[in-house]
C-alpha atoms as a PDB file:
ATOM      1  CA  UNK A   1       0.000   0.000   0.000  1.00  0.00           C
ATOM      2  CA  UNK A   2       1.522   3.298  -0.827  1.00  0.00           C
ATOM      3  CA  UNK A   3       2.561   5.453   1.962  1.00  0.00           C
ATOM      4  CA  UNK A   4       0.489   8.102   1.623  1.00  0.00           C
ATOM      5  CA  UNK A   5      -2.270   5.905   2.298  1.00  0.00           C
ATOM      6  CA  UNK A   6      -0.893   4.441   6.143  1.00  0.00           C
ATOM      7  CA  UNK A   7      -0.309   6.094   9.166  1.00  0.00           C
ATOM      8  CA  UNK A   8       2.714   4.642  11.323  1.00  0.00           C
ATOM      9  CA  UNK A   9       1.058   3.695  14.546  1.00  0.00           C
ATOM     10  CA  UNK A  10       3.303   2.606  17.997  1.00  0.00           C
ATOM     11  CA  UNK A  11       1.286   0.143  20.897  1.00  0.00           C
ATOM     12  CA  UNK A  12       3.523   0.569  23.752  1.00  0.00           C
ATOM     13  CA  UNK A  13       2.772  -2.776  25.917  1.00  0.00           C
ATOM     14  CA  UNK A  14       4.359  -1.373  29.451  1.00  0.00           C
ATOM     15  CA  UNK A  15       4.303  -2.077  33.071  1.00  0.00           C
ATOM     16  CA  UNK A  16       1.510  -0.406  34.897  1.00  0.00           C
ATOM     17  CA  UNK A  17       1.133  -0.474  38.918  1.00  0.00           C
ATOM     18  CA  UNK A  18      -1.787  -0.429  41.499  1.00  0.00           C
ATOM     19  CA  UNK A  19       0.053   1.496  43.623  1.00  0.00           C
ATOM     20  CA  UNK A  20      -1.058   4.807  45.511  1.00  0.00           C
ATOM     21  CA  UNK A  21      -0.262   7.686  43.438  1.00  0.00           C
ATOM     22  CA  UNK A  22       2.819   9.194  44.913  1.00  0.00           C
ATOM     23  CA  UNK A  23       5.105  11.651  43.381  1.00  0.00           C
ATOM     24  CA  UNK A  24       7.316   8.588  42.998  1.00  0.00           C
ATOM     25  CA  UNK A  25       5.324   6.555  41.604  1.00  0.00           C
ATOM     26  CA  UNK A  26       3.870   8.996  39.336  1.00  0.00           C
ATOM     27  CA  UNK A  27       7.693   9.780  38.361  1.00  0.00           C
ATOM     28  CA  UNK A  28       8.230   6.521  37.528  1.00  0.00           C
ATOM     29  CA  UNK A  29       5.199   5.842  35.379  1.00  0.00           C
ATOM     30  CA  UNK A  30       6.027   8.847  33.397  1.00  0.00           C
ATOM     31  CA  UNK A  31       9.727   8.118  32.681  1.00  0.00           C
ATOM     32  CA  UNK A  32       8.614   4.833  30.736  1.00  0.00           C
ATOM     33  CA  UNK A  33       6.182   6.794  29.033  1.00  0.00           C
ATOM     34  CA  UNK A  34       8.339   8.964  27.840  1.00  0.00           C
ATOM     35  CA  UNK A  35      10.990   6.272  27.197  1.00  0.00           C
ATOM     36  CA  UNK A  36       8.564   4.847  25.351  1.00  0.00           C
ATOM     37  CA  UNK A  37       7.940   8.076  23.115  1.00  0.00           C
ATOM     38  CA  UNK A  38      11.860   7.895  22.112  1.00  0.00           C
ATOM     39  CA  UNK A  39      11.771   4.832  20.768  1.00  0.00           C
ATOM     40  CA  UNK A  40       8.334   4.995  19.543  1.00  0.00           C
ATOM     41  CA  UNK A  41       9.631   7.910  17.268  1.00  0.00           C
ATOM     42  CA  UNK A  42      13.222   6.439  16.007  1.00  0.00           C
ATOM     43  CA  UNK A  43      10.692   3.524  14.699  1.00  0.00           C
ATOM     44  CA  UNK A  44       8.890   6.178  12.626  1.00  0.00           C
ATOM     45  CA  UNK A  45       5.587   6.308  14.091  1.00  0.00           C
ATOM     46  CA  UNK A  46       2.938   9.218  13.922  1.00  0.00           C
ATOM     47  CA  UNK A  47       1.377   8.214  17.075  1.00  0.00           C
ATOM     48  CA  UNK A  48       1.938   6.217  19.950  1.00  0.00           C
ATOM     49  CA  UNK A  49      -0.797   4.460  22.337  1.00  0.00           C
ATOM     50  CA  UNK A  50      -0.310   3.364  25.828  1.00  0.00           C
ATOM     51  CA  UNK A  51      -2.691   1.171  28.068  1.00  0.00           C
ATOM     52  CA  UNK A  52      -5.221   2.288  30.619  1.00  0.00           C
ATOM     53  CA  UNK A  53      -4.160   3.521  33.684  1.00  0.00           C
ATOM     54  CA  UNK A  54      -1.047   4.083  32.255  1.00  0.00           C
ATOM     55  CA  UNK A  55      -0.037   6.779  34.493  1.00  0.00           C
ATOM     56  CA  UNK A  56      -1.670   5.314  37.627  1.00  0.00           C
ATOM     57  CA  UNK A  57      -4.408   2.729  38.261  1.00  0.00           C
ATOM     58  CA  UNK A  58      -4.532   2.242  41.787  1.00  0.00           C
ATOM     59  CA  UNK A  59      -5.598  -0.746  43.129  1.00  0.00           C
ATOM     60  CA  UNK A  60      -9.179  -0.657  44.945  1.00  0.00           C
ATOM     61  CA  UNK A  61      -8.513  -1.710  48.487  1.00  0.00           C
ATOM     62  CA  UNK A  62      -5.280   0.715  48.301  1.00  0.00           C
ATOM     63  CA  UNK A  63      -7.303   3.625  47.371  1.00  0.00           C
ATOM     64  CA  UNK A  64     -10.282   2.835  49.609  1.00  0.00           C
ATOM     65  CA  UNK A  65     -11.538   5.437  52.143  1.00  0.00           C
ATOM     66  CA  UNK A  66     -11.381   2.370  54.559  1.00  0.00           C
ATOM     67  CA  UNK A  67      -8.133   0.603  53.412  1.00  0.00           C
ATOM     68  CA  UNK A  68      -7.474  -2.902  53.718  1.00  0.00           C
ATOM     69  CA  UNK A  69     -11.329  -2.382  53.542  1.00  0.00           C
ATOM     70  CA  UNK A  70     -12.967  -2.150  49.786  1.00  0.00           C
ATOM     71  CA  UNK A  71     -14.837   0.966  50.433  1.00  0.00           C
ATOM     72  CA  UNK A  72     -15.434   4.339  48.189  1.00  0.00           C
ATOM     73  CA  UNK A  73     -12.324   5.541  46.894  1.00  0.00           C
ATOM     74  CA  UNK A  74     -10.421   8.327  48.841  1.00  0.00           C
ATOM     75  CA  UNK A  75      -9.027  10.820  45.689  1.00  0.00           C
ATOM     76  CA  UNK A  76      -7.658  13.053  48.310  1.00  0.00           C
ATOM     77  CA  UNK A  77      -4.926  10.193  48.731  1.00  0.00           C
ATOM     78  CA  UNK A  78      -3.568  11.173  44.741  1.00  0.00           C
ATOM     79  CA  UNK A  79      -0.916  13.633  44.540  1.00  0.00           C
ATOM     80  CA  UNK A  80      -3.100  15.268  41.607  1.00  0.00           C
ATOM     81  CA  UNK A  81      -0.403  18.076  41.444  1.00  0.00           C
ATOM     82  CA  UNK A  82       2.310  15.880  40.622  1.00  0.00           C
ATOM     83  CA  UNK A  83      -0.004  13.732  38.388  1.00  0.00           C
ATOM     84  CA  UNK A  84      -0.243  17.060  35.950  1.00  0.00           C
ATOM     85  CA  UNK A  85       3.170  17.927  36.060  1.00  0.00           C
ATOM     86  CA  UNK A  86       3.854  14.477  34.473  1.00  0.00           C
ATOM     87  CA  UNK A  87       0.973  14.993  31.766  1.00  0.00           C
ATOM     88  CA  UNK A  88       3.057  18.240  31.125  1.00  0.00           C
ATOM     89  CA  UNK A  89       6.241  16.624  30.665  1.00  0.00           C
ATOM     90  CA  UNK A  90       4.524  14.212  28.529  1.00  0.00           C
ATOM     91  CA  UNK A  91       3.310  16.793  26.549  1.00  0.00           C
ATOM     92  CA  UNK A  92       6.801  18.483  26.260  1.00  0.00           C
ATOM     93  CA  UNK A  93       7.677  14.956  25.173  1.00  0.00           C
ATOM     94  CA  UNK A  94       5.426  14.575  22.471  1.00  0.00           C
ATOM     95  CA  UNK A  95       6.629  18.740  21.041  1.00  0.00           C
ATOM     96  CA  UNK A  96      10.249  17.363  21.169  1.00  0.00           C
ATOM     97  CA  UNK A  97       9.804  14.369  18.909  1.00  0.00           C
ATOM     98  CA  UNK A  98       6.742  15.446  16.749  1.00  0.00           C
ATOM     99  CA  UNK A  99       4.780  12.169  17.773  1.00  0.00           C
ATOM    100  CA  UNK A 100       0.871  12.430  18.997  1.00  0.00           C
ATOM    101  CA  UNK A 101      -0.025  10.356  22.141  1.00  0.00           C
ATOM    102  CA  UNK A 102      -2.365   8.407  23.959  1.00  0.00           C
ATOM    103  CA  UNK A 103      -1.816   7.854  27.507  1.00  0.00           C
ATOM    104  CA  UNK A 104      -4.208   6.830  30.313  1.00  0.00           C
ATOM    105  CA  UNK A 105      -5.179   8.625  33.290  1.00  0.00           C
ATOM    106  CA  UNK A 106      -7.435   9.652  35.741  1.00  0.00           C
ATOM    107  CA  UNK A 107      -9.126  12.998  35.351  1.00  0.00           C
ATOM    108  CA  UNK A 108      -9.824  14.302  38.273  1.00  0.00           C
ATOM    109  CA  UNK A 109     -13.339  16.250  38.305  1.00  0.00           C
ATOM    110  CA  UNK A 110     -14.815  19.061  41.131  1.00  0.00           C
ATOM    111  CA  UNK A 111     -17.026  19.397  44.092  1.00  0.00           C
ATOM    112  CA  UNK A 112     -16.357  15.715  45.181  1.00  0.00           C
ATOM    113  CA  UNK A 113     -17.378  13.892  42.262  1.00  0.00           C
ATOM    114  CA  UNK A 114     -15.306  10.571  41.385  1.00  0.00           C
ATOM    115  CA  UNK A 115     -12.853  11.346  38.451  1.00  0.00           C
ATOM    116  CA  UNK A 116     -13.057   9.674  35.139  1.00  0.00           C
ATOM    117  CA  UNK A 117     -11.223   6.889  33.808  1.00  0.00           C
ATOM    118  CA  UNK A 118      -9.627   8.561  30.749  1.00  0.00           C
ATOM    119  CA  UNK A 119      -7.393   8.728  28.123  1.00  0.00           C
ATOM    120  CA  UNK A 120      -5.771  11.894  27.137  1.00  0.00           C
ATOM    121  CA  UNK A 121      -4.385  12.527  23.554  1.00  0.00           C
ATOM    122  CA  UNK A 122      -1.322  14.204  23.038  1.00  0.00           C
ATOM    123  CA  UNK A 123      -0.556  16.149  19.506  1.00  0.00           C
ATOM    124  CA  UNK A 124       2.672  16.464  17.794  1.00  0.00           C
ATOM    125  CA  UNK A 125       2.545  19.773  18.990  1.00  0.00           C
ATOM    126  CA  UNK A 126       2.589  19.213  22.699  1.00  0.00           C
ATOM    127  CA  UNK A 127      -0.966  20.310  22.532  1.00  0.00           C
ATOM    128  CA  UNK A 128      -3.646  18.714  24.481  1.00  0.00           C
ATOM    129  CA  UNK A 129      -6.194  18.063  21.930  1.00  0.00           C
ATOM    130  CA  UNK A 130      -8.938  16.159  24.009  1.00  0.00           C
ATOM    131  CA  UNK A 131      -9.832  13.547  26.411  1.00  0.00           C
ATOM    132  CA  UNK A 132     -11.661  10.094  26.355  1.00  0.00           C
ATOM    133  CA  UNK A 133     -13.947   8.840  29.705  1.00  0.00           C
ATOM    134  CA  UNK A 134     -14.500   5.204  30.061  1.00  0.00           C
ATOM    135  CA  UNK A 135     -18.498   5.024  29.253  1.00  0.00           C
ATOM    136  CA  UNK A 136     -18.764   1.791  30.159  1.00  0.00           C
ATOM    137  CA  UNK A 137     -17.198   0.746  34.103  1.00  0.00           C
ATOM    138  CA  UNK A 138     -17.174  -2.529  35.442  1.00  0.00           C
ATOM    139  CA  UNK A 139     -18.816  -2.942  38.813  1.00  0.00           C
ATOM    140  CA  UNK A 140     -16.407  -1.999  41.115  1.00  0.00           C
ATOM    141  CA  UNK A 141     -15.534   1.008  39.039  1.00  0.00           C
ATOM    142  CA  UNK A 142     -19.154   2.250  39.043  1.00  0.00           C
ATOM    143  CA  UNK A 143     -19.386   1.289  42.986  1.00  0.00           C
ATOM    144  CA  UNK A 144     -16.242   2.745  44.223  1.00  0.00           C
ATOM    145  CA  UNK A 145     -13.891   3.967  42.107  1.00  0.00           C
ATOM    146  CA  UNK A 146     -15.215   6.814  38.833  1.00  0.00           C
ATOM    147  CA  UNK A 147     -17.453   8.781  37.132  1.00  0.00           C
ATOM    148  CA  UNK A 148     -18.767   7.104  33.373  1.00  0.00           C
ATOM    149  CA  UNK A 149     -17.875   9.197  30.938  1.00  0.00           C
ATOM    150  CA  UNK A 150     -20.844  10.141  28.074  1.00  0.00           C
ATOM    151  CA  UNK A 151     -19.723  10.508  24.905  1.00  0.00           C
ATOM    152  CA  UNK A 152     -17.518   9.073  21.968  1.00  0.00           C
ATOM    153  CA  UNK A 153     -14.704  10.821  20.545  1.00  0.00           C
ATOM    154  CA  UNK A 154     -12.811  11.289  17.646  1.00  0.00           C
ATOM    155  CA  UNK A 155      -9.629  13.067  17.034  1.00  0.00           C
ATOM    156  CA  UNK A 156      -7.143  13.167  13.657  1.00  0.00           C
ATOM    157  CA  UNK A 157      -3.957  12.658  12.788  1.00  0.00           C
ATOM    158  CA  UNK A 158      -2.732  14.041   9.332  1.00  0.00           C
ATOM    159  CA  UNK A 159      -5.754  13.399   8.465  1.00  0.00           C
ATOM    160  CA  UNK A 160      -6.588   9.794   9.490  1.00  0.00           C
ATOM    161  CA  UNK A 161      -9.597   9.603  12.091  1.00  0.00           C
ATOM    162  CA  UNK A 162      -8.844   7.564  15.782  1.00  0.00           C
ATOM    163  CA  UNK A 163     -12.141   6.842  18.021  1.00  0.00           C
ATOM    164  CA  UNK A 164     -11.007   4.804  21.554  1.00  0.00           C
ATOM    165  CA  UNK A 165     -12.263   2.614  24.258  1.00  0.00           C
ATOM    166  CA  UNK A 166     -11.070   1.837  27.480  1.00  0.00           C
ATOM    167  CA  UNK A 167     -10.512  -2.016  28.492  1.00  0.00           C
ATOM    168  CA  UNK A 168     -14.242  -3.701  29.272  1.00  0.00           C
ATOM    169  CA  UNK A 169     -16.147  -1.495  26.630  1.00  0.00           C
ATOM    170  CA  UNK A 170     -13.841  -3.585  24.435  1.00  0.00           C
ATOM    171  CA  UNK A 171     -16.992  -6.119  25.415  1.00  0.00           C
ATOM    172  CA  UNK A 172     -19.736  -3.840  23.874  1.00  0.00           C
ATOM    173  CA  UNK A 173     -19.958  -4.104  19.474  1.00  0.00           C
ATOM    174  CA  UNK A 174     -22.396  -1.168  19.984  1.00  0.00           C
ATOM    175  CA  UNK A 175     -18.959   1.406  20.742  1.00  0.00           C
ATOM    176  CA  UNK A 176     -17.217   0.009  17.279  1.00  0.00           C
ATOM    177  CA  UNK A 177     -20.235   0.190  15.546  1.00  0.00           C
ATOM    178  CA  UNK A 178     -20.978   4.085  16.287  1.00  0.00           C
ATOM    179  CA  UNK A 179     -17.244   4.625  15.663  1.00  0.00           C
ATOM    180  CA  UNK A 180     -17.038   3.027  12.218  1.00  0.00           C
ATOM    181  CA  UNK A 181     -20.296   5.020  11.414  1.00  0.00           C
ATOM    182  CA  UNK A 182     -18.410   7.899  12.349  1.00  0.00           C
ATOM    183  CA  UNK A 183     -15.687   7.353   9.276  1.00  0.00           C
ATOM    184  CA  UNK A 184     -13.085   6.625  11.974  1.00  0.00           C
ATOM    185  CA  UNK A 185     -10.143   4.659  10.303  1.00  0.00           C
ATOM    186  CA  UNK A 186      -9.249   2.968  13.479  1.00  0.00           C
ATOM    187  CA  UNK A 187     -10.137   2.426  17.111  1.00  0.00           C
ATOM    188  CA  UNK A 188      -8.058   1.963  19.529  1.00  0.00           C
ATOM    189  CA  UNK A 189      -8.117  -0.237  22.801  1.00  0.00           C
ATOM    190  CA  UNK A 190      -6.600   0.341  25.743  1.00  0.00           C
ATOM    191  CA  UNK A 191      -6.915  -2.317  28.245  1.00  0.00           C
ATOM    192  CA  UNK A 192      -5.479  -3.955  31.116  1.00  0.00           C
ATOM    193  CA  UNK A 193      -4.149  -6.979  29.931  1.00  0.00           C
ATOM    194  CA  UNK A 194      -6.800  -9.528  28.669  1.00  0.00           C
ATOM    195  CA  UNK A 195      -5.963 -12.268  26.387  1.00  0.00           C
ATOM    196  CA  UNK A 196      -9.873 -11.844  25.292  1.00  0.00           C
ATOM    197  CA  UNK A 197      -9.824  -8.625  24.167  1.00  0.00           C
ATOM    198  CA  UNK A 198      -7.682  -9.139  21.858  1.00  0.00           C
ATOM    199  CA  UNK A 199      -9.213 -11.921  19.703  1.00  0.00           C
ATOM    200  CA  UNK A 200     -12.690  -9.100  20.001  1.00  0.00           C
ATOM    201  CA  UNK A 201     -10.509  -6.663  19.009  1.00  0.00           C
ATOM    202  CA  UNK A 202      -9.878  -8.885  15.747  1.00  0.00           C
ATOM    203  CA  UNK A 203     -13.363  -9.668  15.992  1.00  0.00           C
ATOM    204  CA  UNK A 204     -14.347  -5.856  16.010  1.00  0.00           C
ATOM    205  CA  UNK A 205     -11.852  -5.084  12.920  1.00  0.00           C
ATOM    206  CA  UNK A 206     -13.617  -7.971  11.188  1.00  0.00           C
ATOM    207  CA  UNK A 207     -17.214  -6.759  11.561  1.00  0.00           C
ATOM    208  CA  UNK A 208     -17.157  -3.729  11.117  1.00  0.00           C
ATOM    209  CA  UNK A 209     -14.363  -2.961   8.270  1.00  0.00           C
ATOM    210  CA  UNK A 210     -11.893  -0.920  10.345  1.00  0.00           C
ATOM    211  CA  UNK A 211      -8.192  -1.362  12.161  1.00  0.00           C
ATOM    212  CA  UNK A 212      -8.870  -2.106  15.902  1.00  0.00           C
ATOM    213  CA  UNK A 213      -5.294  -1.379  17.942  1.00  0.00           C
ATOM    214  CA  UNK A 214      -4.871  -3.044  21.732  1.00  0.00           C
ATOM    215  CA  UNK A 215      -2.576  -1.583  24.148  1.00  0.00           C
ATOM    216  CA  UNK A 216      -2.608  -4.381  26.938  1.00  0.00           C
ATOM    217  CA  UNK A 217      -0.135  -3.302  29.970  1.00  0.00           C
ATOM    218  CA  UNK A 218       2.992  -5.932  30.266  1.00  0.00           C
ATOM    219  CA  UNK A 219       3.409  -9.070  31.985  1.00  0.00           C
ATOM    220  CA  UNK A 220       5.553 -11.720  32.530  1.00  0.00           C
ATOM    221  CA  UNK A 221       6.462 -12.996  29.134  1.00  0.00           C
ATOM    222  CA  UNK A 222       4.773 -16.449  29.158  1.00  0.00           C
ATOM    223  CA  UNK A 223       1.178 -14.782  29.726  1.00  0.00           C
ATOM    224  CA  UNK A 224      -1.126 -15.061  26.744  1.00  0.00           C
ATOM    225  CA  UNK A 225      -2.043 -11.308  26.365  1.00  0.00           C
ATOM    226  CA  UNK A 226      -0.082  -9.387  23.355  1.00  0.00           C
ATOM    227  CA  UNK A 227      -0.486  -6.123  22.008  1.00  0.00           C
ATOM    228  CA  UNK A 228      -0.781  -4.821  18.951  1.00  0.00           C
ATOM    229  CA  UNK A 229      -2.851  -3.498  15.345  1.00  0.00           C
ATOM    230  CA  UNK A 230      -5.309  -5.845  13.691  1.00  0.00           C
ATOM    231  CA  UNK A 231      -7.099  -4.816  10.191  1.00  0.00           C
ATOM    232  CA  UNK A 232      -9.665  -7.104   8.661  1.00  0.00           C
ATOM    233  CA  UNK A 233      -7.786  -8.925   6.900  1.00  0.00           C
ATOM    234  CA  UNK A 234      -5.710  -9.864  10.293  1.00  0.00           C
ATOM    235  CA  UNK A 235      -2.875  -8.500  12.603  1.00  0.00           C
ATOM    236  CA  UNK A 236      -0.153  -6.711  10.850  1.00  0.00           C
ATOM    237  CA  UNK A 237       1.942  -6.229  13.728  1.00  0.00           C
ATOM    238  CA  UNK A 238       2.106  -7.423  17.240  1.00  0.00           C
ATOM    239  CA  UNK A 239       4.050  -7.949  20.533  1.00  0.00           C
ATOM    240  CA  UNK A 240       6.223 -10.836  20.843  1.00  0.00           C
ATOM    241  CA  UNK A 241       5.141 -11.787  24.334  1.00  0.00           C
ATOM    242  CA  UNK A 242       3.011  -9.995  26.629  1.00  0.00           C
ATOM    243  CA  UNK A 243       6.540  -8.826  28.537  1.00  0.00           C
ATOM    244  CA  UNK A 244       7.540  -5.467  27.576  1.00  0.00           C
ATOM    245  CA  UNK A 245       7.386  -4.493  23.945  1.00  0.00           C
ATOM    246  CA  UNK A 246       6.236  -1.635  20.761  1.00  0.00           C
ATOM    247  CA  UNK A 247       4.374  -2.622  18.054  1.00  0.00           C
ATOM    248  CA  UNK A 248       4.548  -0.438  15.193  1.00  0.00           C
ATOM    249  CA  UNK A 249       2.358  -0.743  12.226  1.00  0.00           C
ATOM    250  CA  UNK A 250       0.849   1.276   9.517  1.00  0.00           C
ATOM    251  CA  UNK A 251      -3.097   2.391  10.008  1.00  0.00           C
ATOM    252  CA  UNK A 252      -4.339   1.888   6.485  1.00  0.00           C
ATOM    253  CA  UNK A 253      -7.032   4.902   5.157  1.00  0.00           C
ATOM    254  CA  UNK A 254     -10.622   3.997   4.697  1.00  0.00           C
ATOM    255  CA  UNK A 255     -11.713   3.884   1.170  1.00  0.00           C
ATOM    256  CA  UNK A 256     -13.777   6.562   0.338  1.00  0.00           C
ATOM    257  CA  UNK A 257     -16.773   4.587  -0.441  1.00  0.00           C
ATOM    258  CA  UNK A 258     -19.359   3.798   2.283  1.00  0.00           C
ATOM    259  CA  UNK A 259     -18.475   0.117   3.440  1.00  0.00           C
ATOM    260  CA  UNK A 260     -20.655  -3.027   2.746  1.00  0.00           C
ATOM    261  CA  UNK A 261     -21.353  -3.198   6.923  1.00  0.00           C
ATOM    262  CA  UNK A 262     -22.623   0.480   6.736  1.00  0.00           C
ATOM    263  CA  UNK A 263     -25.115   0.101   3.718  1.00  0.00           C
ATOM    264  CA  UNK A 264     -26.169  -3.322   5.491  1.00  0.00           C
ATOM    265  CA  UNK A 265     -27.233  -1.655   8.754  1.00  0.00           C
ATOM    266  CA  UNK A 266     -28.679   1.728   6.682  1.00  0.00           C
ATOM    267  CA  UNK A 267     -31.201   0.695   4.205  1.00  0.00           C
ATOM    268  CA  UNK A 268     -29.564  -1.673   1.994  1.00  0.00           C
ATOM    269  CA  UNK A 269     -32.386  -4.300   1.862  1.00  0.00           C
ATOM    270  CA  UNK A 270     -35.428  -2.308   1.854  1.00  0.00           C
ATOM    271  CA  UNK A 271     -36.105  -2.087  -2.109  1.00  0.00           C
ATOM    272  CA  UNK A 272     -36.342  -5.645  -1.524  1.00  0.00           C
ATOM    273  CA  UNK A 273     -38.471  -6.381   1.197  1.00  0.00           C
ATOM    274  CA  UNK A 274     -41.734  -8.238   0.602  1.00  0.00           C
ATOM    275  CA  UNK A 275     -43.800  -6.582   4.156  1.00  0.00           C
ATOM    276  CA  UNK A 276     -47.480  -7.390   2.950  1.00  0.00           C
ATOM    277  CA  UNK A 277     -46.661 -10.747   1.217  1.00  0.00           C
ATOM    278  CA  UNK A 278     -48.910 -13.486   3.348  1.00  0.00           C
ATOM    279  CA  UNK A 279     -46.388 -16.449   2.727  1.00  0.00           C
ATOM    280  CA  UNK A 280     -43.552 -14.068   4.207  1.00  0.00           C
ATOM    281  CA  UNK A 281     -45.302 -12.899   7.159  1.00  0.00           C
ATOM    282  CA  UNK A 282     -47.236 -16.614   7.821  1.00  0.00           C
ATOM    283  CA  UNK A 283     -43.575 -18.417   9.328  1.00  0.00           C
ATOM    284  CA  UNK A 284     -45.784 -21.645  10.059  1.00  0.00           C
ATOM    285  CA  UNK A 285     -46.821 -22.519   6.361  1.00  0.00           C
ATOM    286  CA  UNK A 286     -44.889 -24.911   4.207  1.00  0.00           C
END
C-alpha cells in the first residue's frame, strides 16, 4: 500500500502499577512513558498508544476510604499536582519528537465527584487536543472507584480519524459500531491486559471494516495477552510476548466509499423487502 495511504502507529505494551499515586510513583510511570515516546519515534511512528491507567491505576482496596477495607475511593490520597506535572512533561515529550499520544489517566473532576477513567491525547505539537472517559465501568468502578464518561470521541492525525475505548467497553460491538459510522479509520483499545480482548478486538476489525489497535499493559512474558494493530484482513503487527514491547504498524485509510457493513445496517435491503406478502409474514406454512 503506498505510503500516503498508512499512518505509522506505535502500541507501547508497558508495566503499569496499582500502587497509591505518589510523586514517585507517578515519576516513575512517566519516565517509561516517555521512554517509550523515544523509541516509539526512532521507529517512525505518527502516534503512539499506551494502556489504561497508564499513568496510575490504583488498586481498589489501596485507594479505599477504609483501606485494607474495599470501600469508596479516597481521591484526596492522589498527589493530583504531581499527576499534571507528568501529563506536562509528557506533553513536552510529544513537542520534542513530533509524535501524537495516547496515555491513560485519571481525570480528576470538582465538588467531590469521582474522576473519570480517561485517556488523554497528546498532539505532535505538545498540545492537548482532548480527552476520552470510560463510558462503560465494570462494577467496582461504578461502585467505588469513577465517574462514566458520556460521549464518543474522535480526534485526527494528518488526516486519518482515531475513536477509543477503554478495556471492558472492548466487550460492547455497539462502541465500534458508532465509531465506524463515524468514518473513523481505526479504534483503539486500551486495556489492562486480557488475552480476550484481543481476539474481540480482531473480531471488532472484522465486523465492522476498520483497524482495531490493543494496548494491553505488560506481563511476565509467558502470559497469553499481546499487544498490537489488527485490520480485517488480520494483525499486521504485534508484541512478541506480553513482557515489555512496541508494536509499530501502519493504520491503512478507509476507502472513500461507504463500506458493505454500513449500507447493510442503513437501508440496503429495503427495495427488496416483501412486508405485505402473506407467505412471508405466515412463518408456520410450508
Amino acid at each position: 500500500m503506498d505510503a500516503a495511504e498508512t499512518l505509522a502507529l506505535a502500541v507501547a505494551q508497558v508495566q503499569v502499577v496499582g500502587d497509591l499515586p505518589t510523586p514517585d510513583v507517578l515519576r516513575a510511570a512517566g519516565e517509561r512513558v516517555r521512554s517509550a515516546i523515544v523509541a516509539a519515534a526512532d521507529r517512525g511512528a505518527r502516534i503512539v498508544q499506551f494502556p489504561e491507567g497508564m499513568l496510575t491505576n490504583p488498586a481498589k482496596r489501596l485507594i479505599s476510604g477504609s483501606s485494607p477495607h474495599l470501600g469508596d475511593a479516597d481521591w484526596t490520597r492522589a498527589d493530583w499536582r504531581a499527576l499534571r506535572e507528568e501529563l506536562e512533561r509528557i506533553a513536552d515529550a510529544c513537542r520534542a519528537r513530533s509524535i501524537c499520544a495516547v496515555v491513560g489517566a485519571p481525570h480528576q473532576l470538582s465538588d467531590g465527584h469521582r474522576p473519570h477513567n480517561s485517556l488523554y491525547v497528546f498532539s505532535s505539537d505538545g498540545e492537548l487536543v482532548t480527552r476520552y472517559d470510560k463510558r462503560r465501568l465494570s462494577t467496582n468502578e461504578t461502585s467505588y472507584l469513577y465517574t462514566p464518561g458520556t460521549d464518543a470521541v474522535v480526534f485526527e492525525v494528518d488526516g486519518f480519524r482515531f475513536g477509543m475505548v477503554i478495556c471492558l467497553e472492548t466487550l460492547f460491538p455497539e462502541l465500534f459500531i458508532d465509531y465506524a459510522a463515524m468514518d473513523v479509520d481505526c479504534v483503539l483499545i486500551s486495556s489492562a491486559a486480557d488475552p480476550n480482548f484481543g481476539r474481540l478486538a480482531s473480531a471488532h476489525a472484522v465486523m465492522n471494516a476498520i483497524t482495531v489497535s490493543v494496548a494491553f499493559a505488560s506481563g511476565a512474558p509467558g502470559d497469553s495477552h499481546r499487544s498490537g494493530i489488527c485490520t480485517a484482513l488480520g494483525w499486521i503487527a504485534r508484541c512478541e510476548n506480553a513482557g515489555p514491547g512496541l508494536a509499530v504498524g501502519g493504520v491503512p485509510k478507509l476507502p472513500s466509499e461507504v463500506s458493505f457493513h454500513r449500507r447493510a445496517r442503513n437501508g440496503l435491503y429495503d427495495p427488496w423487502l416483501a412486508p405485505k406478502d402473506p407467505r412471508s409474514l405466515d412463518r408456520r406454512t410450508l
